[in-house]
Protein backbone atom coordinates (compact mmCIF):
# COMPACT_ATOMS: atom_id res chain seq x y z
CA UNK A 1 0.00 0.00 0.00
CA UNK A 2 1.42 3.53 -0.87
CA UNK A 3 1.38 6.22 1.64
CA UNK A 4 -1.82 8.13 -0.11
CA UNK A 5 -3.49 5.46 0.39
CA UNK A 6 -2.42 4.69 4.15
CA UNK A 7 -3.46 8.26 4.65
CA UNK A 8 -7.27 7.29 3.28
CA UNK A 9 -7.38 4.32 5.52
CA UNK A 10 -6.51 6.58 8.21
CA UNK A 11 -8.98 8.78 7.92
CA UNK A 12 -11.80 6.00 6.99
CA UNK A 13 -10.92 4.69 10.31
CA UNK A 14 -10.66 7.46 12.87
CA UNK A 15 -12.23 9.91 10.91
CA UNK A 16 -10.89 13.93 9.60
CA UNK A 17 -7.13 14.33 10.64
CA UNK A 18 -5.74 17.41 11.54
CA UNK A 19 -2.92 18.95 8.37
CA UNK A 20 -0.37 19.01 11.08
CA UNK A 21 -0.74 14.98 11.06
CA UNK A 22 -1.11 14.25 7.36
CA UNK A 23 1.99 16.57 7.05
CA UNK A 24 3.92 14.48 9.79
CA UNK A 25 3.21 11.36 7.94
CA UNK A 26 3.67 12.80 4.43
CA UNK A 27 7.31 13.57 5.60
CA UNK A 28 8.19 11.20 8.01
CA UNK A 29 6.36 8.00 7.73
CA UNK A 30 8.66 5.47 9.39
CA UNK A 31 9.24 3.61 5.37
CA UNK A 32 7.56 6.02 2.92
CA UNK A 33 8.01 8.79 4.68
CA UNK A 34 9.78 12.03 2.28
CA UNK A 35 12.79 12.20 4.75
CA UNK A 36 12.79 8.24 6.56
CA UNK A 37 12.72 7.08 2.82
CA UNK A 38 16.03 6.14 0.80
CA UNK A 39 15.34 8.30 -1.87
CA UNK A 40 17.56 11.35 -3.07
CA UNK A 41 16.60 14.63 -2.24
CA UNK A 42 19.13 17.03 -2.10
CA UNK A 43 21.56 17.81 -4.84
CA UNK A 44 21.10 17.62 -8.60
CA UNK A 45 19.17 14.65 -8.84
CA UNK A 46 17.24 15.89 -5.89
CA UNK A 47 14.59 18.20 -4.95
CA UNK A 48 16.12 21.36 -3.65
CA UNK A 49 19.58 22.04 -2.97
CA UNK A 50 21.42 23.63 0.64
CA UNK A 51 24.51 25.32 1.41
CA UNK A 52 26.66 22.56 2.26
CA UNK A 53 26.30 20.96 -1.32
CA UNK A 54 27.80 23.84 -3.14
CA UNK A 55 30.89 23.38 -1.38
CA UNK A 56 32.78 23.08 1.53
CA UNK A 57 32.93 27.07 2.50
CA UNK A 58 29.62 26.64 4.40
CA UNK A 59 31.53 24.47 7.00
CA UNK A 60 34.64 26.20 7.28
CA UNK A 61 33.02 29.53 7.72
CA UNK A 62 30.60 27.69 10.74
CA UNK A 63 34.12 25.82 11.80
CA UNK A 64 35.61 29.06 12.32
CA UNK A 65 32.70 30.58 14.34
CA UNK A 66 32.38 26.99 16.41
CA UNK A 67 36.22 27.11 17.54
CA UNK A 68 35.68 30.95 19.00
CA UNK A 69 32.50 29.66 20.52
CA UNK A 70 34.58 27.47 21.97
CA UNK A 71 37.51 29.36 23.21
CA UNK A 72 34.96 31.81 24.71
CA UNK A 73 33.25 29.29 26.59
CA UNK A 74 36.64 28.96 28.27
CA UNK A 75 35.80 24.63 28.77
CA UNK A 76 38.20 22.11 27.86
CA UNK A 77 35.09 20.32 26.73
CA UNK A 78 32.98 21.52 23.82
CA UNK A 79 29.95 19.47 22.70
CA UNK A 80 29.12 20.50 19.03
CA UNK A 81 25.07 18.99 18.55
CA UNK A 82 24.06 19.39 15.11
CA UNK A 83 19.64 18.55 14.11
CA UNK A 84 18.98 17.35 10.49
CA UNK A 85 22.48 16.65 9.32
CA UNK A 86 21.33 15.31 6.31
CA UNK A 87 24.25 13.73 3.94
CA UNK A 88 26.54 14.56 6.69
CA UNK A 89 28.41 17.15 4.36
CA UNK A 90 28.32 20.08 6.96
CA UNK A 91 29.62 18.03 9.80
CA UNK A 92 32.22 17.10 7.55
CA UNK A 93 33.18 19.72 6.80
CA UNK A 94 33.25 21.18 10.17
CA UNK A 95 35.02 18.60 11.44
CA UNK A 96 37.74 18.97 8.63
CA UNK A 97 38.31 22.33 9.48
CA UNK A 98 38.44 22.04 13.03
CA UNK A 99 40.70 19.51 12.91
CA UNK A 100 43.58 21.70 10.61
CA UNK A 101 42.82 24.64 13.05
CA UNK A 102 42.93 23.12 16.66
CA UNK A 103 45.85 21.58 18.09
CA UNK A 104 43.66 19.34 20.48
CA UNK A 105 40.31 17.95 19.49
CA UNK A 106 40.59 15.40 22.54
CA UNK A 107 37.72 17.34 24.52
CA UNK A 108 35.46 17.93 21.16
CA UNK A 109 32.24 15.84 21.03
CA UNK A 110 30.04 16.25 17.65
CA UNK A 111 26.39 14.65 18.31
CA UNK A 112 24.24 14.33 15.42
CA UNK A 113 20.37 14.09 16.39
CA UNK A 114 19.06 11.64 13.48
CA UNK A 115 15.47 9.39 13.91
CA UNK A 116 15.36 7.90 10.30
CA UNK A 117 17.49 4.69 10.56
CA UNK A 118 17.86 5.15 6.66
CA UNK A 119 19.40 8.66 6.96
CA UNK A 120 21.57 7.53 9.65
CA UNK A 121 22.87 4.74 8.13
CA UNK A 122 23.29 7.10 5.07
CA UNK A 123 25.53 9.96 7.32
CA UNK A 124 27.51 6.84 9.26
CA UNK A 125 29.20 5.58 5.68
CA UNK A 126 30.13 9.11 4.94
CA UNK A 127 31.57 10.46 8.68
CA UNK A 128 34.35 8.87 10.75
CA UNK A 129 34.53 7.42 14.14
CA UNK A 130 34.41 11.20 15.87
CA UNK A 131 30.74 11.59 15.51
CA UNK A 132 27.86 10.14 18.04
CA UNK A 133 23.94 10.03 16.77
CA UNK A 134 21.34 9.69 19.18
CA UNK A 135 17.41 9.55 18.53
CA UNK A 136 16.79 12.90 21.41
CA UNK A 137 18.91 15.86 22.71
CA UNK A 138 17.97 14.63 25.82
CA UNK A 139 19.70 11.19 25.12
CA UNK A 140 23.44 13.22 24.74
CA UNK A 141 22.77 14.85 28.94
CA UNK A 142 23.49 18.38 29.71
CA UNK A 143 26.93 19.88 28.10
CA UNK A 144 28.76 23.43 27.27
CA UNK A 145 28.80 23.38 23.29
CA UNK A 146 27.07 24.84 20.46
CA UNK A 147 23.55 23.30 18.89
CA UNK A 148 23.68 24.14 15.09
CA UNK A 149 20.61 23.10 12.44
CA UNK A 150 20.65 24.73 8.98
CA UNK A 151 16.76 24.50 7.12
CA UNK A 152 15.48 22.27 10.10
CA UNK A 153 12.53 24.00 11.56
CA UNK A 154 10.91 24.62 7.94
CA UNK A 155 9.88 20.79 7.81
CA UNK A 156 8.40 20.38 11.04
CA UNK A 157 4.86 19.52 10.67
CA UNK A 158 3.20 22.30 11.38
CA UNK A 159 -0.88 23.09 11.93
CA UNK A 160 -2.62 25.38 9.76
CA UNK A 161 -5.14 27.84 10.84
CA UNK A 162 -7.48 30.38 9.55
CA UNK A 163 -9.48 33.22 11.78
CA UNK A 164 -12.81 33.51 11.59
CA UNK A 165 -15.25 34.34 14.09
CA UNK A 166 -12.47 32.43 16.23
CA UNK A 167 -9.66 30.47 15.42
CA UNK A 168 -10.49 27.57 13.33
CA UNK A 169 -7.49 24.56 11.74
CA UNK A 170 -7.58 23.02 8.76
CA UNK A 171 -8.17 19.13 8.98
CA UNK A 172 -8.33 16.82 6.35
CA UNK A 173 -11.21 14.63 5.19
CA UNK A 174 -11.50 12.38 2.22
CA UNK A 175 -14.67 11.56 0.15
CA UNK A 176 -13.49 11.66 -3.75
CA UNK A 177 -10.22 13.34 -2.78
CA UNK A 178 -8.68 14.86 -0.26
CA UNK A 179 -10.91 17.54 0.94
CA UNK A 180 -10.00 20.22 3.56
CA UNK A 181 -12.45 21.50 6.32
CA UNK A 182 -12.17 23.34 9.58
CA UNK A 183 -12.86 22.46 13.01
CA UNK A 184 -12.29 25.44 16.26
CA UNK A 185 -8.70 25.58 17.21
CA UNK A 186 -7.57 23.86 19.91
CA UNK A 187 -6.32 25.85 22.87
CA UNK A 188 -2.78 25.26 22.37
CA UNK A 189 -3.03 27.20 18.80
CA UNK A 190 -5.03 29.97 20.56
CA UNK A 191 -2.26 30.14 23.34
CA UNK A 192 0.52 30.47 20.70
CA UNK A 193 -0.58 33.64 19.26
CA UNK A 194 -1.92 34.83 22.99
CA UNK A 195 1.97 34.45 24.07
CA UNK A 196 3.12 36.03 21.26
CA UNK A 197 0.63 38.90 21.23
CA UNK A 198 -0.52 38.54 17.88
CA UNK A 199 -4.37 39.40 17.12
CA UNK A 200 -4.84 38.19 13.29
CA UNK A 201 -7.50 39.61 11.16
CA UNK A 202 -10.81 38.29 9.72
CA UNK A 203 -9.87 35.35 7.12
CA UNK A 204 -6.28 35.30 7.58
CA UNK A 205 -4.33 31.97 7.13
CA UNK A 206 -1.08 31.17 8.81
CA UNK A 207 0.85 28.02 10.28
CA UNK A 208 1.39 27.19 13.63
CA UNK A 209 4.86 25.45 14.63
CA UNK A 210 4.26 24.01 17.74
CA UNK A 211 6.79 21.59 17.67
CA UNK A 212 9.34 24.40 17.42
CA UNK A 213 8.25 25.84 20.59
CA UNK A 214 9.25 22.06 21.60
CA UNK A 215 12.17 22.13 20.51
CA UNK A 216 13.18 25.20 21.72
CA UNK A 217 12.24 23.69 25.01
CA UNK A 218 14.51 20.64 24.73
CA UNK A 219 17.72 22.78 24.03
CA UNK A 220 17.28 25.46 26.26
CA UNK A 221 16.91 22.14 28.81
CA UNK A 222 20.00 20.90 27.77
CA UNK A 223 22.48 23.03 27.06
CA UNK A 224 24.21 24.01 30.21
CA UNK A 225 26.38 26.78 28.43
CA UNK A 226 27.27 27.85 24.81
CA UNK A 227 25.46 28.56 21.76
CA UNK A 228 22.42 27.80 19.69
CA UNK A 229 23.06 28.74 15.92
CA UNK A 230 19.55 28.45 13.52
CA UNK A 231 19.84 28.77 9.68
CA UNK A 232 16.43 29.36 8.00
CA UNK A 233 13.89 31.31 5.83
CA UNK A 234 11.52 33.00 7.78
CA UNK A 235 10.60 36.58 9.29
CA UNK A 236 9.87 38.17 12.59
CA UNK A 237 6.13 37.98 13.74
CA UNK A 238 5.87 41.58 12.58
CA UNK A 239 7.21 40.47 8.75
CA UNK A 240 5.24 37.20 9.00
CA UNK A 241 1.32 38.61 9.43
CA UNK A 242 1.19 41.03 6.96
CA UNK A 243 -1.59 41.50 4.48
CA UNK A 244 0.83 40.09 1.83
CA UNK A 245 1.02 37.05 3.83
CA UNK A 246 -2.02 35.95 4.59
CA UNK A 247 -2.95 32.81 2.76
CA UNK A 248 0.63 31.66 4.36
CA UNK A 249 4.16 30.87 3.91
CA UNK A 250 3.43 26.78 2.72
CA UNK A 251 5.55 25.71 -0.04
CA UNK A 252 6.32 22.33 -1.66
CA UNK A 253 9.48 21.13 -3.92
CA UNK A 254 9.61 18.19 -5.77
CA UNK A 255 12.49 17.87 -8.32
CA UNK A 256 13.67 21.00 -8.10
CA UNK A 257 9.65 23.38 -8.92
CA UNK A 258 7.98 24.95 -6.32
CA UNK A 259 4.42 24.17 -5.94
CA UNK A 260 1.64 24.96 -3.29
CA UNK A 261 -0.15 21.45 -3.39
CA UNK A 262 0.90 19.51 -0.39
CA UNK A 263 -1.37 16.84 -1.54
CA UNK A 264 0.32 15.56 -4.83
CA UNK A 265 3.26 13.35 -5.13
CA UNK A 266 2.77 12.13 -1.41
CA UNK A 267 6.19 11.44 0.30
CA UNK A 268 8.01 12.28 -2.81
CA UNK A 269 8.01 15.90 -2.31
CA UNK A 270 9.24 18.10 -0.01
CA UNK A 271 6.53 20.15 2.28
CA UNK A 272 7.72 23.37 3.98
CA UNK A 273 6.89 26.51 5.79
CA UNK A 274 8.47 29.44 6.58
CA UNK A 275 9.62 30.04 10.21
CA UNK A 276 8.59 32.56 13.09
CA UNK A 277 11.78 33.28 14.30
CA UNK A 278 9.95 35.37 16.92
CA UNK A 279 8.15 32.32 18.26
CA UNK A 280 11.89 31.03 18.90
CA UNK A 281 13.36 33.88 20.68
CA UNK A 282 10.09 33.91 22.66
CA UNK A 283 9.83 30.34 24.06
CA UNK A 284 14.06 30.03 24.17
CA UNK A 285 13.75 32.55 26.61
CA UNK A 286 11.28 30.85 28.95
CA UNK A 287 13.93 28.18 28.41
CA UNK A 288 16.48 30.06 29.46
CA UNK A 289 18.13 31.23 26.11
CA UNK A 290 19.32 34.83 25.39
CA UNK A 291 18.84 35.74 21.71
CA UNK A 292 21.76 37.86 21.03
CA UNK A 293 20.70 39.09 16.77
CA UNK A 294 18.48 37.83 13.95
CA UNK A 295 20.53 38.53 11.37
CA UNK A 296 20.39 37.72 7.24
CA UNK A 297 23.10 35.04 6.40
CA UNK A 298 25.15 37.17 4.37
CA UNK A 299 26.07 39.40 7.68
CA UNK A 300 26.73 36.39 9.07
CA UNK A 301 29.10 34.84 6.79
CA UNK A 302 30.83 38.21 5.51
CA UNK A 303 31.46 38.66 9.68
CA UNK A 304 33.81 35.58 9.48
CA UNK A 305 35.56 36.49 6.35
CA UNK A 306 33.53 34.39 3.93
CA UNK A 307 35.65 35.73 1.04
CA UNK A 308 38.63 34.99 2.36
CA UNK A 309 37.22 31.26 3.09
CA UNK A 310 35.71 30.81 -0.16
CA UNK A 311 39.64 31.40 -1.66
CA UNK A 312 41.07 28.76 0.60
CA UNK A 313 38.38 25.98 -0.68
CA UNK A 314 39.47 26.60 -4.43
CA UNK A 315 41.12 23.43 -5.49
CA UNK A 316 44.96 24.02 -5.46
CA UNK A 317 45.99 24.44 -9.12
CA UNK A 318 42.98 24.78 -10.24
CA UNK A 319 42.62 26.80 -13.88
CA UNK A 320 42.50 30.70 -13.05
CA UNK A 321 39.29 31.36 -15.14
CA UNK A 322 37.99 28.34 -13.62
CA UNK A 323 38.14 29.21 -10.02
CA UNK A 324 36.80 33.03 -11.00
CA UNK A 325 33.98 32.01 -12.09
CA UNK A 326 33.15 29.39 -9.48
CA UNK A 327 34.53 32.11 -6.58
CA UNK A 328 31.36 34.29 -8.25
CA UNK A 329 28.95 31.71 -8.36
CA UNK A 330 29.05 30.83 -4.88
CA UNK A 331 29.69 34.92 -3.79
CA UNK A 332 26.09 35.43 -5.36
CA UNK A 333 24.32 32.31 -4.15
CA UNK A 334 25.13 32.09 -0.95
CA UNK A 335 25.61 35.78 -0.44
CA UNK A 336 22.75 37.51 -2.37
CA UNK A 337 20.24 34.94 -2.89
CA UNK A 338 20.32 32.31 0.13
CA UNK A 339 22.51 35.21 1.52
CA UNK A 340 19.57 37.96 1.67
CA UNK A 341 16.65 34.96 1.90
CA UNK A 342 17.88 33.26 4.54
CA UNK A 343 18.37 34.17 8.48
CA UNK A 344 20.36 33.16 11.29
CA UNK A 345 19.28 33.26 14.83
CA UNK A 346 21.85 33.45 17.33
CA UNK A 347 21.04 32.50 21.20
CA UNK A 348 23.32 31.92 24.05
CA UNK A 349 22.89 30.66 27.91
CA UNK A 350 25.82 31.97 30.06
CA UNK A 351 27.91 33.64 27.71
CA UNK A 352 26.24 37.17 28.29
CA UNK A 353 29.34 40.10 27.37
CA UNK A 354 30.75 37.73 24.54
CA UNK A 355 30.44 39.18 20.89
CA UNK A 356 30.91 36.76 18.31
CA UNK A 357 32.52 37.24 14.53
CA UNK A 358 29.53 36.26 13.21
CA UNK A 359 27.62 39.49 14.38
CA UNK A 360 30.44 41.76 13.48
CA UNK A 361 28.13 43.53 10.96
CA UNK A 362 25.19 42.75 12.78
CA UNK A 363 23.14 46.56 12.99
């Protein structure tokens, strides 16, 4: 049986499902799942492609701001816990370049939080011995480090919502097809925008990520000192409900076109929404997280000399014209478009007085 029709049965059985679950299964169905299946989806014969695939500057740049991270910490011991690590590129990466610029790594832990045995599997053929994975962050115990996740929290499964007379979500029902109708919000939705002080207008749709707020939780929980580094596309609450905005932020890829149909090509597309990085800052800090700067990525990367990075990943001996042009490519994607699209959320617990490279431009 395929997953569409797993989904049917579902709903035959216990009746309308809320989107927040058919999204959860669409994407991470323990077999056919879009992210638990074996399936390529990054890269060229992917759906979408991310930083770490264009190259290895993406780590190097992030090793450089880990090591002062660590330094500043002032522990021997630096636990580095990186969410949704993918093909494993960017902890390679990482790891590469912390291992040319540190003359000890004996106190360095990398953690890699992975559920999908197939993705694990997949990350453990291409990293060495020096990397952990665990199923929770709560599984690794409290530790002074940095937790890094680059496009996470856009693929949580998220609940969708439009306000009416009150707040009503979207569930999903099936009689022909899929068909989507609306039950009154339940009071954890309600509370979200209550904590957040958000009032949305008449007929305005939006998404609701509670299992960020979750998340959030878990980290501020267990980190004991350090850093929490987010790389995303998203806005602040204020940039999120505007008029412009309100039938959403939900977006779909499937071999590389964008599409708003979550309900097409089930489990072989990707389904994501943009994040309230707001919502973040707000329930870190009840966590006990500091946010120290939303910034765009390209602040962040040209704070830690990306330029000069970008140079020193150039394959020695390269042809001249060659490496121009590839030095410009990757200068205008990851600077001006996933550079100006893209944002990175900087939090810290204990580490108040320290300014990092990263915000060196930071306004």
């Amino acid at each position: 049986m395929d997953l569409a029709n797993m989904i049917v049965e579902r709903i035959k059985r216990e009746g309308p499902i809320s989107f927040h679950d058919y999204m959860e299964m669409a994407l991470y169905h323990p077999v056919l799942g879009y992210y638990t299946s074996t399936r390529t989806k990054i890269g060229k014969q992917g759906d979408y492609v991310t930083s770490p695939h264009l190259g290895p500057v993406m780590g190097m740049v992030l090793g450089k701001q880990l090591q002062e991270m660590w330094q500043q910490s002032g522990s021997k011991d630096f636990t580095i816990v990186e969410y949704g690590a993918g093909e494993g590129y960017l902890c390679y990466d990482i790891l590469n370049f912390l291992g040319s610029a540190c003359k000890h790594l004996d106190g360095l832990r990398y953690c890699i939080i992975e559920k999908s045995a197939g993705m694990r599997e997949r990350q453990q053929r291409h990293l060495g011995g020096k990397v952990e994975w665990f199923d929770a962050i709560e599984a690794i115990g409290g530790f002074t480090g940095c937790v890094i996740s680059n496009e996470l929290v856009d693929n949580f499964a998220v609940h969708r919502v439009v306000m009416q007379d009150v707040l009503q979500e979207v569930f999903l029902d099936f009689t022909e097809g899929f068909v989507e109708i609306l039950r009154p919000a339940d009071e954890s939705l309600t509370n979200y925008f209550a904590e957040l002080g958000i009032q949305l207008p008449r007929d305005f749709q939006t998404e609701v990520n509670l299992e960020a707020t979750e998340w959030m939780k878990a980290i501020g929980t267990n980190l004991e000192k350090g850093y929490v580094i987010t790389i995303d596309y998203g806005y602040s609450s204020e940039e999120l409900y505007r008029a412009c905005r309100r039938n959403g932020t939900l977006l779909c890829y499937h071999q590389h076109q964008i599409n708003d149909d979550p309900y097409q090509a089930i489990g072989l597309q990707d389904i994501t929404t943009h994040v309230n990085f707001s919502a973040l800052s707000h329930w870190g800090s009840k966590s006990g997280l500091t946010s120290a700067e939303l910034i765009n990525q390209a602040t962040f990367l040209l704070g830690l000399d990306f330029k000069d990075c970008l140079r020193k990943t150039l394959a020695a001996g390269q042809d001249k014209l060659k490496a121009i042009w590839q030095e410009a490519l990757l200068t205008r994607t990851l600077l001006l478009d996933m550079g100006m699209r893209f944002k990175v959320l900087i939090q810290h617990k204990g580490m108040t007085g320290k300014r990092i490279a990263g915000l060196t431009y930071a306004k």
